[in-house]
Each structure stands twice: as structure tokens, then as C-alpha cells.
Protein backbone atom coordinates (compact mmCIF):
# COMPACT_ATOMS: atom_id res chain seq x y z
CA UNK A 1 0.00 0.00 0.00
CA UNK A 2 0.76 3.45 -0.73
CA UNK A 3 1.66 5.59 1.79
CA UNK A 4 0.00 9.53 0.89
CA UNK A 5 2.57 12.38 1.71
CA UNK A 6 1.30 15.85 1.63
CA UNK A 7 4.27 18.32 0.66
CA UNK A 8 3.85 22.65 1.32
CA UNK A 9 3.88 23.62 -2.80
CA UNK A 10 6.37 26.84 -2.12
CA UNK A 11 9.86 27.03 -3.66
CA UNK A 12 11.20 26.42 -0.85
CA UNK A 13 10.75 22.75 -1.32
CA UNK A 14 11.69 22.75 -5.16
CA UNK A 15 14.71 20.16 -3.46
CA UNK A 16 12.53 17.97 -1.84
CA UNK A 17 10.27 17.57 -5.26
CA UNK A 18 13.37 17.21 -6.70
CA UNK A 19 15.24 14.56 -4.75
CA UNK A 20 11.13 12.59 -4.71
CA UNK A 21 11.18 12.93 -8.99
CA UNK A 22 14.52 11.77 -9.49
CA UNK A 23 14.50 8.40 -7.36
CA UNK A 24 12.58 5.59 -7.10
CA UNK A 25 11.13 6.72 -3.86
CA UNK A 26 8.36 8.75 -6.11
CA UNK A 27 6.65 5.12 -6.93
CA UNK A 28 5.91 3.93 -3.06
CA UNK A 29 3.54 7.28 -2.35
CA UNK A 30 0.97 9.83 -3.23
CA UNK A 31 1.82 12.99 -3.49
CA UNK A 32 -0.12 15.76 -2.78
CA UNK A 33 0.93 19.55 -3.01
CA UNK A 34 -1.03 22.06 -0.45
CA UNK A 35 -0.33 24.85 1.16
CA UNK A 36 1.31 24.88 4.82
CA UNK A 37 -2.60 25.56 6.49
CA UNK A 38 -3.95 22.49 4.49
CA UNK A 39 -1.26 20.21 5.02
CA UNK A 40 -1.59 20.79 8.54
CA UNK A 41 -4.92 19.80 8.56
CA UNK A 42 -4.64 16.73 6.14
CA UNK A 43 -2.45 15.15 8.65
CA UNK A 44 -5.02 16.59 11.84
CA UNK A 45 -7.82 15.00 10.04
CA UNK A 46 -5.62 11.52 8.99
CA UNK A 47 -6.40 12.40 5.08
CA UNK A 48 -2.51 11.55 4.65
CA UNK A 49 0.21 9.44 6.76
CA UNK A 50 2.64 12.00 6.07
CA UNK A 51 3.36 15.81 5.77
CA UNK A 52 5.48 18.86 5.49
CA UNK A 53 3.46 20.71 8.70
CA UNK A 54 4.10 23.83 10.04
CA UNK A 55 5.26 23.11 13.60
CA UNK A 56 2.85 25.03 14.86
CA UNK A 57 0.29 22.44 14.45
CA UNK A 58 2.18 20.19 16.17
CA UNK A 59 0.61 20.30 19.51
CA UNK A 60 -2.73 19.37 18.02
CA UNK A 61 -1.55 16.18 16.97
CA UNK A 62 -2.97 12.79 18.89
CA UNK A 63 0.16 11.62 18.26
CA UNK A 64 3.06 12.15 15.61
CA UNK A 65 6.55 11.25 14.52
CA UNK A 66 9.49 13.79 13.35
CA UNK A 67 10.01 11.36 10.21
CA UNK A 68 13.27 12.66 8.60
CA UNK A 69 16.40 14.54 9.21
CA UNK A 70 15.10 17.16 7.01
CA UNK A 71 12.68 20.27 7.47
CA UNK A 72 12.27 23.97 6.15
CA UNK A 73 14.18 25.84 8.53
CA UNK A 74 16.31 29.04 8.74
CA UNK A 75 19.85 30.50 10.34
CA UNK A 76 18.40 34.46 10.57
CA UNK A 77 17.13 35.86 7.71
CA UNK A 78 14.65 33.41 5.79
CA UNK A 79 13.31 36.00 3.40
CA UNK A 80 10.11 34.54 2.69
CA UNK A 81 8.27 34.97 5.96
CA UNK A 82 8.23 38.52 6.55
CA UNK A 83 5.84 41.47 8.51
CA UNK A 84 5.18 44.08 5.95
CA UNK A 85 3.89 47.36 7.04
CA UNK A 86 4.49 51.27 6.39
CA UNK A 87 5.09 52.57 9.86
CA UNK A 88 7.61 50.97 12.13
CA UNK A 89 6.89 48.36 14.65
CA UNK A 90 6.28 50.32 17.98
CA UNK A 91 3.46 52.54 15.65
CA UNK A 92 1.42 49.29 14.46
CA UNK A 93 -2.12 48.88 16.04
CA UNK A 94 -3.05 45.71 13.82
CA UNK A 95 -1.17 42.83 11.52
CA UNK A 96 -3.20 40.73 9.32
CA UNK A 97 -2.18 37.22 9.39
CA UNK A 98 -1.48 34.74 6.28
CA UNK A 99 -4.34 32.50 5.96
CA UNK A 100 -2.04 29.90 3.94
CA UNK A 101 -0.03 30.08 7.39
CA UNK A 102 0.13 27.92 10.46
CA UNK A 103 3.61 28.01 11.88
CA UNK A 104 4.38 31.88 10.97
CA UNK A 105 1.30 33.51 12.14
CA UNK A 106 1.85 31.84 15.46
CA UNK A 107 5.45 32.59 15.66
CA UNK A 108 4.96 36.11 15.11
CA UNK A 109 2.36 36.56 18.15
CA UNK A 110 4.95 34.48 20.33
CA UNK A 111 7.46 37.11 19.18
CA UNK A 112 5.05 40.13 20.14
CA UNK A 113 4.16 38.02 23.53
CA UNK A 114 7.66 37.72 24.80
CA UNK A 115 9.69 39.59 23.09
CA UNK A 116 8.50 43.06 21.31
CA UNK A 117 5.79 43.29 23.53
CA UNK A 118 3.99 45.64 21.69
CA UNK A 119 0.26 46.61 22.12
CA UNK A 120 -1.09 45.01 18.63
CA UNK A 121 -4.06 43.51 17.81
CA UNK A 122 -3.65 40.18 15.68
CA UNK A 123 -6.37 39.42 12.70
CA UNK A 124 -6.77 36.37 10.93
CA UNK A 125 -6.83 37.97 7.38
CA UNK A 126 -8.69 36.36 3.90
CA UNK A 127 -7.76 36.10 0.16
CA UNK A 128 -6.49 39.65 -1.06
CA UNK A 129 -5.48 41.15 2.46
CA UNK A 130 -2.32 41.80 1.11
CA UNK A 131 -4.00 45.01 -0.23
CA UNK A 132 -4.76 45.89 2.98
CA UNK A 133 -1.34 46.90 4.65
CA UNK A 134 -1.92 50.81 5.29
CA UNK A 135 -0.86 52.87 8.27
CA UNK A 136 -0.42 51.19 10.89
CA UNK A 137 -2.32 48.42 9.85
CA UNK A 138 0.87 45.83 9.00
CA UNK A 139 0.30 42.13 7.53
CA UNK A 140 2.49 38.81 7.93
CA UNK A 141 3.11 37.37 4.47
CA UNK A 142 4.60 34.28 4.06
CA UNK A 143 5.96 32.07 1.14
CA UNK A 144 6.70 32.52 -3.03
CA UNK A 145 3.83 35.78 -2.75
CA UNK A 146 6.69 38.02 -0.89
CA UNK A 147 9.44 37.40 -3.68
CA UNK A 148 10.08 40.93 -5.41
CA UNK A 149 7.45 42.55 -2.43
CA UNK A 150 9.28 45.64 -1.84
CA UNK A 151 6.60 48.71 -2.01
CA UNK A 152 6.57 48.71 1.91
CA UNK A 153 9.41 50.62 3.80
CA UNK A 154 9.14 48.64 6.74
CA UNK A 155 10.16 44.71 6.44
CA UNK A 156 10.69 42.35 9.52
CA UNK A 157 12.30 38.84 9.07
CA UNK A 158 10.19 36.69 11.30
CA UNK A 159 13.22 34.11 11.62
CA UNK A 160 16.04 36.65 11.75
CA UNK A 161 13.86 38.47 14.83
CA UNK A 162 13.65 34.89 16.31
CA UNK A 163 17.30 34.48 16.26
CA UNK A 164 17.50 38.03 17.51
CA UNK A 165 15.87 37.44 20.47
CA UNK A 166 16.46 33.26 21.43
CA UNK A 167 20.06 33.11 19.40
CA UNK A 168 18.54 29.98 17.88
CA UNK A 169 17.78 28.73 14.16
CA UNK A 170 13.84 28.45 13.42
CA UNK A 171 12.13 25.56 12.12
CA UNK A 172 9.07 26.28 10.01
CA UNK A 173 8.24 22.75 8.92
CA UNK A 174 9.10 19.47 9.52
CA UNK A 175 8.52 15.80 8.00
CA UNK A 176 6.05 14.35 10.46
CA UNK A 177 3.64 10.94 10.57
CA UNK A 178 0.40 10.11 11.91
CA UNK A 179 1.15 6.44 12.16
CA UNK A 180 4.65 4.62 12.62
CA UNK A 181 5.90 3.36 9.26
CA UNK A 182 8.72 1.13 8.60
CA UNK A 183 12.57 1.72 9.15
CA UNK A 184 13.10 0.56 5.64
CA UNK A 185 10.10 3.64 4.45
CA UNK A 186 12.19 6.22 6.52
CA UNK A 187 15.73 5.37 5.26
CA UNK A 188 14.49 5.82 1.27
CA UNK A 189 12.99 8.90 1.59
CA UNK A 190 15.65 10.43 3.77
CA UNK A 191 17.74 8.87 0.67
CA UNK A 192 15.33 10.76 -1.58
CA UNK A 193 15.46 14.15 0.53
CA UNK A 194 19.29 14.12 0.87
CA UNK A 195 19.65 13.61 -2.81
CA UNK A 196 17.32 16.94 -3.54
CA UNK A 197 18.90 18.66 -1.31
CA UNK A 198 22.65 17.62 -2.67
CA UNK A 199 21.00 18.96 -6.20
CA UNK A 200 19.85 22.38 -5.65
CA UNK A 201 21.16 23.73 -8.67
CA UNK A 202 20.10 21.47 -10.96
CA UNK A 203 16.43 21.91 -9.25
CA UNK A 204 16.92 25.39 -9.81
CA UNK A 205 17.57 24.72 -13.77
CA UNK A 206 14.55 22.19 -14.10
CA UNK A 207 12.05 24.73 -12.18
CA UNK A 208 13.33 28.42 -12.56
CA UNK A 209 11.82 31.00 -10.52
CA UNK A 210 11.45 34.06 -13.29
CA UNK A 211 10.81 36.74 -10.15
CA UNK A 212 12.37 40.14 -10.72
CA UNK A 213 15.28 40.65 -8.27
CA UNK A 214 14.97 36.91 -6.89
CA UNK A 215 17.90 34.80 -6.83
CA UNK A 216 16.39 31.41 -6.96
CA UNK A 217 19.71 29.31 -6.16
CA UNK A 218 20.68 31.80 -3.70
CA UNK A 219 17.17 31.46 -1.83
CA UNK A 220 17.31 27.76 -1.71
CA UNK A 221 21.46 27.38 -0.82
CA UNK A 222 21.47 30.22 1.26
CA UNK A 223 18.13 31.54 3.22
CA UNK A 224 16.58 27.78 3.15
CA UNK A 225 18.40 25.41 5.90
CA UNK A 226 17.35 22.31 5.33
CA UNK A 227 19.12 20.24 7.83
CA UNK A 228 16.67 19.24 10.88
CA UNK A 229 20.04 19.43 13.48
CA UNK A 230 20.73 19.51 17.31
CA UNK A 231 20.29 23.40 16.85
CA UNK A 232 16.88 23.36 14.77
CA UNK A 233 15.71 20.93 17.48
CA UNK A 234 16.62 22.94 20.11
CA UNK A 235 14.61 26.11 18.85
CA UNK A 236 11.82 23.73 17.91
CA UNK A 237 11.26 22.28 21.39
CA UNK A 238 11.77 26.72 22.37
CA UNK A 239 9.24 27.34 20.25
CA UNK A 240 6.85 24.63 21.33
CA UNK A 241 7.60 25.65 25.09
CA UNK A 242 6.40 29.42 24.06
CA UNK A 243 3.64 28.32 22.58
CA UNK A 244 2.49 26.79 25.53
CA UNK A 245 3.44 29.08 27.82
């Protein structure tokens, strides 16, 4: 039987499609491609085994398994999971949050809560909010839709404020299963994941990203750390604690 893997369709994961095409991994699962808020809640609702999730959704798991030593993660600046706005942070009064988002709308009200501690109100935005930023109205924008986003003066990492503030790496999304599968499943798609991610460039060449002023290769060797590590596992288990807390 087929195990079904739902997989976040951003570039950032352009390796991970990659190293799944190119091996023979691609034949022993369905793929699905989602964004971050529906993978979450394929995986909640057990309408796949597997899935990229945004950590955030973690705690709403029954139960779950950190599948592969791989994940979208970040060493300060990420450049893809920004708060836009036009007046600095200490003027804002509301952000509008990404309603493709799960992990980054969370992580930026744990920043406010115990870090900027800022009086800001926090609203769960729709289709087209990114129209909305005005004032001191700011908006959390995550994924391929801030590449080339540049019209507002005021841009704030998400994963470089993290890093600010805890000195840790940030995780955005990790490899996780609803039921346990087999050693043998694990190893070949790690092998599948650590091939992708050995071939950036040639992912690069086979899906170009034609954004004006975007550096596709230098996004996904650079900004994207892929490696789920002692650090990233550290910060994830931070995160989860703040969450909580």
C-alpha cells in the first residue's frame, strides 16, 4: 500500500520535489501539493500518513513522529516569511495574518508576547489582504507571494527576529507521521530528501523561478536550511515551550 505524503507547494521545497522525482522513492507514495494551512490539517484529520506541517500544528496532533532529518528551517534571515507594514513596529495597532499560514502567524504573536511586547491587535486575514497593509495596519506574508514585495518601507524577518531574540535557528516545517511506518520507508525517503537537497542547482535549472530581483539558487542554498540538526531541534522544542506558555 501506498503511503500519501502531503508536501507545502512553495519554492522552498523545489529540493525535496526534486530529490522525490529523481529516485525511485516517487513510486511507493501519493503525493499531494497544499499549502502549509492544508497540510496541517490533512495530517489533523488523517487524510494523509505524512506531511510537510508547520510546527505550529504540532501540539494538536494525537500523536506524531518527526520522520526525517530534514525540514524547512532558517539560520536568521529566511526572506520569505516577513511582517510588511508602512510605519515601524512600535506605531502598528493591527497585523493581518497569512491564511495559507500555520507556523508563521503563530510565531509572530509568540514574538510580540515575549519579546516586542507591543500593544497590537492580531487578525486572521482572507484572500487579497495583502491590499490591505496601510498605516499602521501591518500584515504577515509568508511564502513565493513576498518574492520581489518591496513597495513597503518597513520589512521584519520573522526568523532573523527569532534568532534576535532566542540566538537559535527556526524551524518552520518538519517531516512528520500520523502512524509509525517502517525503518526501511524512513531510510528511502531520507535517501530521496538528501539527494534533492545535494542537487539544488540542478532543481533550480529544471524549475526556474522568473521573479524580478529573486535569486532562486541563492534562496534555496542560502536563506533555506534544510538540515533538521541539534540546533533546529533545540529552537523547535523553544518554540513549542512558548507556545504553551
Amino acid at each position: 500500500m501506498k503511503h500519501s505524503v502531503s508536501i507545502v507547494n512553495y519554492y522552498n521545497t523545489t529540493p525535496f520535489l526534486y530529490g522525490i522525482n529523481h529516485t525511485d522513492f516517487k513510486s511507493q507514495i501519493n503525493l499531494e501539493l497544499d499549502i502549509p494551512s492544508v497540510c496541517a490539517s490533512k495530517l489533523k484529520n488523517k487524510q494523509v500518513e505524512i506531511g510537510l506541517v508547520p510546527v505550529a500544528v504540532l501540539p494538536e496532533l494525537d500523536s506524531y513522529h518527526i520522520i526525517t532529518d530534514y525540514c524547512i528551517g532558517a539560520i536568521g534571515k529566511v526572506d520569505s516569511v516577513k511582517l510588511f507594514s508602512e510605519k515601524p513596529l512600535n506605531e502598528l495597532t493591527h497585523v493581518l495574518l497569512d491564511y495559507q499560514s500555520k507556523t508563521s502567524v503563530t510565531l509572530v504573536q509568540v514574538l510580540n508576547k515575549h519579546f516586542w511586547k507591543k500593544d497590537i491587535q492580531f487578525v486572521n486575514a482572507s484572500e487579497g489582504f495583502e491590499k490591505q497593509i496601510s498605516g499602521t495596519t501591518g500584515a504577515v506574508i509568508i511564502g513565493d507571494r513576498t518574492f520581489g514585495l518591496a513597495e513597503h518601507p518597513y520589512q521584519y524577518d520573522l526568523s532573523e527576529e527569532w534568532q534576535k531574540h532566542t540566538g537559535l535557528p527556526f524551524v518552520f516545517a518538519c517531516w512528520v507521521s500520523n502512524i509509525q511506518l517502517e525503518k526501511s520507508f524512513i531510510e528511502k525517503f531520507n535517501d530521496a530528501l538528501t539527494f534533492g537537497v545535494n542537487h539544488i542547482k540542478e532543481a533550480v535549472l529544471e524549475k526556474p523561478n522568473n521573479t524580478n530581483g529573486f535569486n532562486a539558487y541563492d534562496y534555496l542554498k542560502n536563506k533555506i536550511s534544510y538540515h533538521l540538526d541539534s540546533d533546529k531541534k533545540k529552537a523547535l522544542d523553544k518554540f513549542l515551550e512558548l507556545i504553551a506558555s
